[in-house]
C-alpha atoms as a PDB file:
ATOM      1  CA  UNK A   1      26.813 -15.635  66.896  1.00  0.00           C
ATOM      2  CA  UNK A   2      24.222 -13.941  64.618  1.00  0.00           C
ATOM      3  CA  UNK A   3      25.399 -10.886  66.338  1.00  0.00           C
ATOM      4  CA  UNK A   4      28.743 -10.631  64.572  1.00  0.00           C
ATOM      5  CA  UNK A   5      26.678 -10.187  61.010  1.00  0.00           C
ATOM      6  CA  UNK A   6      25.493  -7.240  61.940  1.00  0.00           C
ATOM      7  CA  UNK A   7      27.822  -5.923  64.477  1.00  0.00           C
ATOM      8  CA  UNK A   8      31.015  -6.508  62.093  1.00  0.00           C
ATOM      9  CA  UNK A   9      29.845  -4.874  59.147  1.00  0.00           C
ATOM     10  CA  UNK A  10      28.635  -1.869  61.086  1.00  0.00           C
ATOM     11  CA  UNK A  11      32.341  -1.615  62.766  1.00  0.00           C
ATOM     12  CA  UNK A  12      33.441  -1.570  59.175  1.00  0.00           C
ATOM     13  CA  UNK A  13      31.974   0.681  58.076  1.00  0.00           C
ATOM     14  CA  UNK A  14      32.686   3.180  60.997  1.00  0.00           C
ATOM     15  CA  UNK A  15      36.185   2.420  60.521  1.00  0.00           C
ATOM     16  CA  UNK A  16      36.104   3.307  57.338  1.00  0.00           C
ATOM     17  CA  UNK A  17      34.572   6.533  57.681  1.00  0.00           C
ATOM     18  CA  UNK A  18      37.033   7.645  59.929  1.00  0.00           C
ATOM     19  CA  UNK A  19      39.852   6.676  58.114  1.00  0.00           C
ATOM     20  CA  UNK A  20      38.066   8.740  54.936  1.00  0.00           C
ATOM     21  CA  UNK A  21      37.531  11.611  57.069  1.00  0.00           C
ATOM     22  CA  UNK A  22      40.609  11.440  58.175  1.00  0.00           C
ATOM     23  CA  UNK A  23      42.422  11.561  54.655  1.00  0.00           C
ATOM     24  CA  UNK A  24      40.384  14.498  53.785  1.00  0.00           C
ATOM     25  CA  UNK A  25      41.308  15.988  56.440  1.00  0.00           C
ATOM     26  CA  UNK A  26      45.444  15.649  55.990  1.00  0.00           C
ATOM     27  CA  UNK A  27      44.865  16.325  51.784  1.00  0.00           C
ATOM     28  CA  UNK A  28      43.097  19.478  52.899  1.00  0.00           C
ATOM     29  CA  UNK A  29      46.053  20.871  55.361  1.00  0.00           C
ATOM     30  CA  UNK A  30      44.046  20.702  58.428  1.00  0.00           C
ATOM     31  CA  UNK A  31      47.414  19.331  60.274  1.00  0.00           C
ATOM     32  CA  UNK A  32      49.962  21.081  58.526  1.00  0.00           C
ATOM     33  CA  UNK A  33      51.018  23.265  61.548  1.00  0.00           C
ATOM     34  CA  UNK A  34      49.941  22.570  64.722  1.00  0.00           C
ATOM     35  CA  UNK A  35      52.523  24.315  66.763  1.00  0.00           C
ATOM     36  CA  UNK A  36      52.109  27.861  65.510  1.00  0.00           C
ATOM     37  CA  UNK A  37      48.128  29.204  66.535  1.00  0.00           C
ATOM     38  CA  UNK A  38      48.777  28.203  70.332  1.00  0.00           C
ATOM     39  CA  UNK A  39      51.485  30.478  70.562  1.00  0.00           C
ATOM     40  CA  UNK A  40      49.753  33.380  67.992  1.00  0.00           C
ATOM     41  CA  UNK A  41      47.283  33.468  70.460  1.00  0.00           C
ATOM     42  CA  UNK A  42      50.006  35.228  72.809  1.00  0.00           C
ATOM     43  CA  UNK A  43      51.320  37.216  70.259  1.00  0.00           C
ATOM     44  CA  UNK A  44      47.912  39.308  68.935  1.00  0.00           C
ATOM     45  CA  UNK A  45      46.559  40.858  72.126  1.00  0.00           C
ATOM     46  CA  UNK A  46      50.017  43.031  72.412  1.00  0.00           C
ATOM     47  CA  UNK A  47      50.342  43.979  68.256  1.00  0.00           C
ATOM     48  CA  UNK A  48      46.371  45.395  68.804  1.00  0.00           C
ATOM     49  CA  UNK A  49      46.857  47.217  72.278  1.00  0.00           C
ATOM     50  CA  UNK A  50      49.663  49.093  70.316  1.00  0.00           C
ATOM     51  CA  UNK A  51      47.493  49.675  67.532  1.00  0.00           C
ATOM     52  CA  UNK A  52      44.785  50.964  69.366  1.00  0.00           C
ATOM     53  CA  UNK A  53      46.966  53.505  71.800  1.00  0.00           C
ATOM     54  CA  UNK A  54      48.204  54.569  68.599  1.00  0.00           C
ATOM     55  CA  UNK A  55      44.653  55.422  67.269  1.00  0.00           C
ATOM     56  CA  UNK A  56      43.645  56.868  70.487  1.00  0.00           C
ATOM     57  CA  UNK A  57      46.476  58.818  70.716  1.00  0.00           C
ATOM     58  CA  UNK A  58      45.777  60.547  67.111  1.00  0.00           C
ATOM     59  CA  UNK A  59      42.471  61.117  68.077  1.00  0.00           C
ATOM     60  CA  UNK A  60      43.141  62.784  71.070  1.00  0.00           C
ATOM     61  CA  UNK A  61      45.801  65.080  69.045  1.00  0.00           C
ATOM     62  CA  UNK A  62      43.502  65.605  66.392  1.00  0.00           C
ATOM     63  CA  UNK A  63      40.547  66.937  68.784  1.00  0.00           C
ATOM     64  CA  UNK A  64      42.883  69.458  70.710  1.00  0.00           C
ATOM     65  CA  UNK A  65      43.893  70.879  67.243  1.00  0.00           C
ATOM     66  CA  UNK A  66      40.443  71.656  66.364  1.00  0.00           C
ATOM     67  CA  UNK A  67      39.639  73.353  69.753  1.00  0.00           C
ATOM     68  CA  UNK A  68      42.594  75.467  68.941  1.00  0.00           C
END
């Protein structure tokens, strides 16, 4: 029985730490969208390959106009 002194004010207190956390959490827009960076992930890989053949592809142009 002396257990529950200490055991129920600890649980408490965790509780109420999460639910703290958790507020912050929500006022600081940490859930606002949850939908949209799993499917950015699939969207970034193709926007920098273009990117990058583009660059490559100036380069390239830009080296055979100086050896000519």
């Amino acid at each position: 029985m002396s257990v529950l002194y200490i055991a129920l004010p600890v649980a408490l207190v965790i509780a109420l730490i999460a639910i703290i956390t958790f507020v912050t959490q929500v006022r600081n827009g940490q859930y606002d969208d949850l939908d949209t960076p799993q499917y950015r992930m699939l969207f970034d890989d193709e926007a920098k390959d273009k990117t990058n053949q583009a660059e490559e592809s100036t380069r390239t142009d830009r080296s055979s106009q100086a050896e000519d």
